[in-house]
C-alpha atoms as a PDB file:
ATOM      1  CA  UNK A   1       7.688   3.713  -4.950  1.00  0.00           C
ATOM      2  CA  UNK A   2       6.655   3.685  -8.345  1.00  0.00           C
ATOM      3  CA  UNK A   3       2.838   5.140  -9.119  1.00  0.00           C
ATOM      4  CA  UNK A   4       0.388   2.794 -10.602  1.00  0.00           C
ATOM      5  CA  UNK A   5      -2.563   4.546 -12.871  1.00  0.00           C
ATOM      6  CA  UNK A   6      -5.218   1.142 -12.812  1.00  0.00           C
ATOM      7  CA  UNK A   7      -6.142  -2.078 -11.562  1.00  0.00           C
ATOM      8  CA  UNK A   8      -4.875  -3.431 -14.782  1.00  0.00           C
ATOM      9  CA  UNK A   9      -1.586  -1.381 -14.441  1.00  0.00           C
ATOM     10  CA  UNK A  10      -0.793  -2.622 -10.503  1.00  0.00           C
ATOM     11  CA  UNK A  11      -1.149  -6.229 -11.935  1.00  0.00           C
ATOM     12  CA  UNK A  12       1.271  -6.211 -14.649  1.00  0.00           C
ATOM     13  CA  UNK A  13       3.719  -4.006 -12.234  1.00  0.00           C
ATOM     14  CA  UNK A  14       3.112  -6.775  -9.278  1.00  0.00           C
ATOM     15  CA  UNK A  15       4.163  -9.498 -11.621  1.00  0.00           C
ATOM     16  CA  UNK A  16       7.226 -10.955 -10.593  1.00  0.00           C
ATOM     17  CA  UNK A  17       7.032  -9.497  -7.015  1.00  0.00           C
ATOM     18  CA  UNK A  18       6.570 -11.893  -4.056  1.00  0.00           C
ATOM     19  CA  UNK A  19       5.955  -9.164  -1.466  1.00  0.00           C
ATOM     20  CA  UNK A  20       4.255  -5.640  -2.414  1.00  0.00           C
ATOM     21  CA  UNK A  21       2.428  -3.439  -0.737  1.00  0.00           C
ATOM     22  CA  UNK A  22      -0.051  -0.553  -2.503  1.00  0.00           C
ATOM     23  CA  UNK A  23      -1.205   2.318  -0.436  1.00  0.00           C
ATOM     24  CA  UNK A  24      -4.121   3.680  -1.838  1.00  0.00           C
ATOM     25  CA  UNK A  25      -4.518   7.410  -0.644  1.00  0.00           C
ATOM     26  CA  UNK A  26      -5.915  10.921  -1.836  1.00  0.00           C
ATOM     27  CA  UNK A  27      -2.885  13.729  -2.271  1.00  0.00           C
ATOM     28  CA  UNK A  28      -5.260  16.277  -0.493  1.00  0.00           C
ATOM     29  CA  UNK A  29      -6.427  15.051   2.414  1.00  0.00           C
ATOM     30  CA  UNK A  30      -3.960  15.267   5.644  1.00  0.00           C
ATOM     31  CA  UNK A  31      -3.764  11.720   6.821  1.00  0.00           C
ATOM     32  CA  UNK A  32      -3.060  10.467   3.441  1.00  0.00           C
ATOM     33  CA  UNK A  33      -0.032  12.742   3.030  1.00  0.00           C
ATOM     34  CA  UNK A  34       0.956  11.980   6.497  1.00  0.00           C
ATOM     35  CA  UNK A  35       0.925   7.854   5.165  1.00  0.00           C
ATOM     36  CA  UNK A  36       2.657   8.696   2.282  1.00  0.00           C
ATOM     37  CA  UNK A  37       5.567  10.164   4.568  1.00  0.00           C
ATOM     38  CA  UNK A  38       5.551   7.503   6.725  1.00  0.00           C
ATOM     39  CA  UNK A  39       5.329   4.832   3.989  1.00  0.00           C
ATOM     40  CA  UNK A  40       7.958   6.915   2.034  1.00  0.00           C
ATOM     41  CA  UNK A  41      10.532   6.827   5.015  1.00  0.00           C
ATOM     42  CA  UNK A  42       9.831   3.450   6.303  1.00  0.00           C
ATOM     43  CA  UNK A  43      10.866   1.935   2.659  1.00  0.00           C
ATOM     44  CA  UNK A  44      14.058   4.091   3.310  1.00  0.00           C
ATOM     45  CA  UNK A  45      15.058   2.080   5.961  1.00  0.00           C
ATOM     46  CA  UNK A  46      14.140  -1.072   4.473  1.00  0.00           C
ATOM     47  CA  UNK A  47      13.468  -2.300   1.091  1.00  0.00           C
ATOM     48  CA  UNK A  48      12.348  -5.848   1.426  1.00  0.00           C
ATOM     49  CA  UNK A  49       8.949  -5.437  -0.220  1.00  0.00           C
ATOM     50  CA  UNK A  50       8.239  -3.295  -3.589  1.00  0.00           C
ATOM     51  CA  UNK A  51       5.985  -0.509  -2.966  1.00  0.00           C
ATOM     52  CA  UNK A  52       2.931   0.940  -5.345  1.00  0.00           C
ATOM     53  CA  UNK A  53       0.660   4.366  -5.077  1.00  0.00           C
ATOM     54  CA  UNK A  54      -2.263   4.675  -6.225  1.00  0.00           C
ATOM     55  CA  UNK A  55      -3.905   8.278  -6.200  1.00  0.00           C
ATOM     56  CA  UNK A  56      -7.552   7.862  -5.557  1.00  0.00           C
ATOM     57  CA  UNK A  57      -7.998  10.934  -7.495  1.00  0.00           C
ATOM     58  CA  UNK A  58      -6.526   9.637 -10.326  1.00  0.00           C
ATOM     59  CA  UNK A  59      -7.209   5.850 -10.229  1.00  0.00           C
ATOM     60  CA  UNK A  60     -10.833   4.465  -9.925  1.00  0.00           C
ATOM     61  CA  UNK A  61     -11.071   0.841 -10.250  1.00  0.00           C
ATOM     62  CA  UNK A  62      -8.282  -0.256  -7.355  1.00  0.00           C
ATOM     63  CA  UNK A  63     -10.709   0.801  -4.483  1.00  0.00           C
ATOM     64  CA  UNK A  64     -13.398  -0.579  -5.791  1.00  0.00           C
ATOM     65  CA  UNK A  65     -11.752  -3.838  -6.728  1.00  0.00           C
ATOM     66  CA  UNK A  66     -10.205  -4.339  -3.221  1.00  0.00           C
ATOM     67  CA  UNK A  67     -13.625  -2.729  -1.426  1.00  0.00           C
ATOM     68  CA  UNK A  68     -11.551   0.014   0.081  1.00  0.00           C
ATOM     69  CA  UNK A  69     -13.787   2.724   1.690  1.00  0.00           C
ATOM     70  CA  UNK A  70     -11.136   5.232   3.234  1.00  0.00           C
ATOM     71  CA  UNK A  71      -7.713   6.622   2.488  1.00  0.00           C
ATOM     72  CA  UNK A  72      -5.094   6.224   3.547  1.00  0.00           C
ATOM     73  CA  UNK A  73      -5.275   2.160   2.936  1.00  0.00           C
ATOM     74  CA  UNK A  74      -2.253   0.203   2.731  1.00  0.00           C
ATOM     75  CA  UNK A  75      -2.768  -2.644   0.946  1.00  0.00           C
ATOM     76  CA  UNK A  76       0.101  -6.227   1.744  1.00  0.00           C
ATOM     77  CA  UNK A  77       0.171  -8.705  -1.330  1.00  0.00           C
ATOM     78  CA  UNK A  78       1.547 -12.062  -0.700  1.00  0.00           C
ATOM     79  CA  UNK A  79       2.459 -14.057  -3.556  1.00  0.00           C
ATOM     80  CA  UNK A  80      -0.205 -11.807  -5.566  1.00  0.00           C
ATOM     81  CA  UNK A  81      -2.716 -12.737  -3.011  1.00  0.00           C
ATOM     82  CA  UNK A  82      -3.807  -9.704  -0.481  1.00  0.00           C
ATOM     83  CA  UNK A  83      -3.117 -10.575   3.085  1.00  0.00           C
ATOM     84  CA  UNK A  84      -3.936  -7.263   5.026  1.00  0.00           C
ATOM     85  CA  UNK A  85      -5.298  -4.013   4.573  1.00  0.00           C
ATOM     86  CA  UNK A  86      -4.093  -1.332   6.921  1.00  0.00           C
ATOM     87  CA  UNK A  87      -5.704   1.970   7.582  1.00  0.00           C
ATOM     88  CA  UNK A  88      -5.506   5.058   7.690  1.00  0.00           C
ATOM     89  CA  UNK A  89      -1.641   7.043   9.374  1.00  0.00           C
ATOM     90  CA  UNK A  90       0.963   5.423  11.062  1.00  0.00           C
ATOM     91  CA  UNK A  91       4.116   5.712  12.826  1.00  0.00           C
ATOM     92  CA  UNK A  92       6.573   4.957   9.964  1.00  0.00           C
ATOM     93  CA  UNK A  93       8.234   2.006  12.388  1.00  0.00           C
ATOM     94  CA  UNK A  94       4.685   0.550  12.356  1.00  0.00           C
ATOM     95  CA  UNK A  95       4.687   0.696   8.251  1.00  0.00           C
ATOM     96  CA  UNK A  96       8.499  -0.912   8.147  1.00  0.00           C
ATOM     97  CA  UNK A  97       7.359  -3.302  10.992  1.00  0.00           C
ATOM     98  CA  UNK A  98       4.678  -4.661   9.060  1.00  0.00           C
ATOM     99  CA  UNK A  99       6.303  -4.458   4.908  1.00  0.00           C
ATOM    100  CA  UNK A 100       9.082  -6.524   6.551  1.00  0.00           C
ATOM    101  CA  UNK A 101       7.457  -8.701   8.613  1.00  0.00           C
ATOM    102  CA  UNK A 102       3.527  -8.912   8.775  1.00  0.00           C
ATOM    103  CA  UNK A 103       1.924  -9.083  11.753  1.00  0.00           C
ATOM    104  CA  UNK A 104       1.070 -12.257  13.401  1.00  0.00           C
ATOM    105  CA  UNK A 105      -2.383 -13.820  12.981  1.00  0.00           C
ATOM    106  CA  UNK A 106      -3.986 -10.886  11.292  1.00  0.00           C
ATOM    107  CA  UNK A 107      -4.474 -12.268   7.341  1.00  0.00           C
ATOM    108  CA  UNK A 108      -7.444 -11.689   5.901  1.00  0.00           C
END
């Protein structure tokens, strides 16, 4: 997971990507750490899709570009286009279920 510091930033580093996914959470609030960990070990046991963080702390535009209202917020980019916003904590199988695979009829 690499971190990205801007809106500007996560573009350049999604260049080149076909599948990435940005989770957009707040380092001190409980079910944002608890997405990180599942995020964190769900890429462990898969890495088909490259995976950004954006601290809302830190980073001010990305919410407000993507009209994300809570964190955690995992954000799934097809092609550069966002397909599905997920939030808030999961199971980490739900998190590698859906960076590998999507679910079914749920685009945006």
């Amino acid at each position: 997971m690499q971190n990205v510091f801007s809106y500007v930033d996560f573009k350049q580093k999604m260049e080149g990507h076909n599948r990435v996914a940005l989770l957009i959470h707040n380092p001190e609030n409980e079910f944002s750490r608890c997405a990180f960990r599942s995020v964190t070990e769900a890429l462990h046991l898969s890495q088909t899709i490259s995976v950004f963080v954006a601290d809302v702390t830190q980073v001010l535009d990305i919410p407000t570009v993507y009209r994300i209202v809570s964190e955690p917020s995992l954000l799934l980019f097809e092609n550069g286009e966002l397909v599905k916003v997920v939030e808030g904590c999961h199971e980490s199988d739900y998190f590698k279920a859906i960076m590998n695979y999507g679910l079914p009829g749920e685009k945006l």
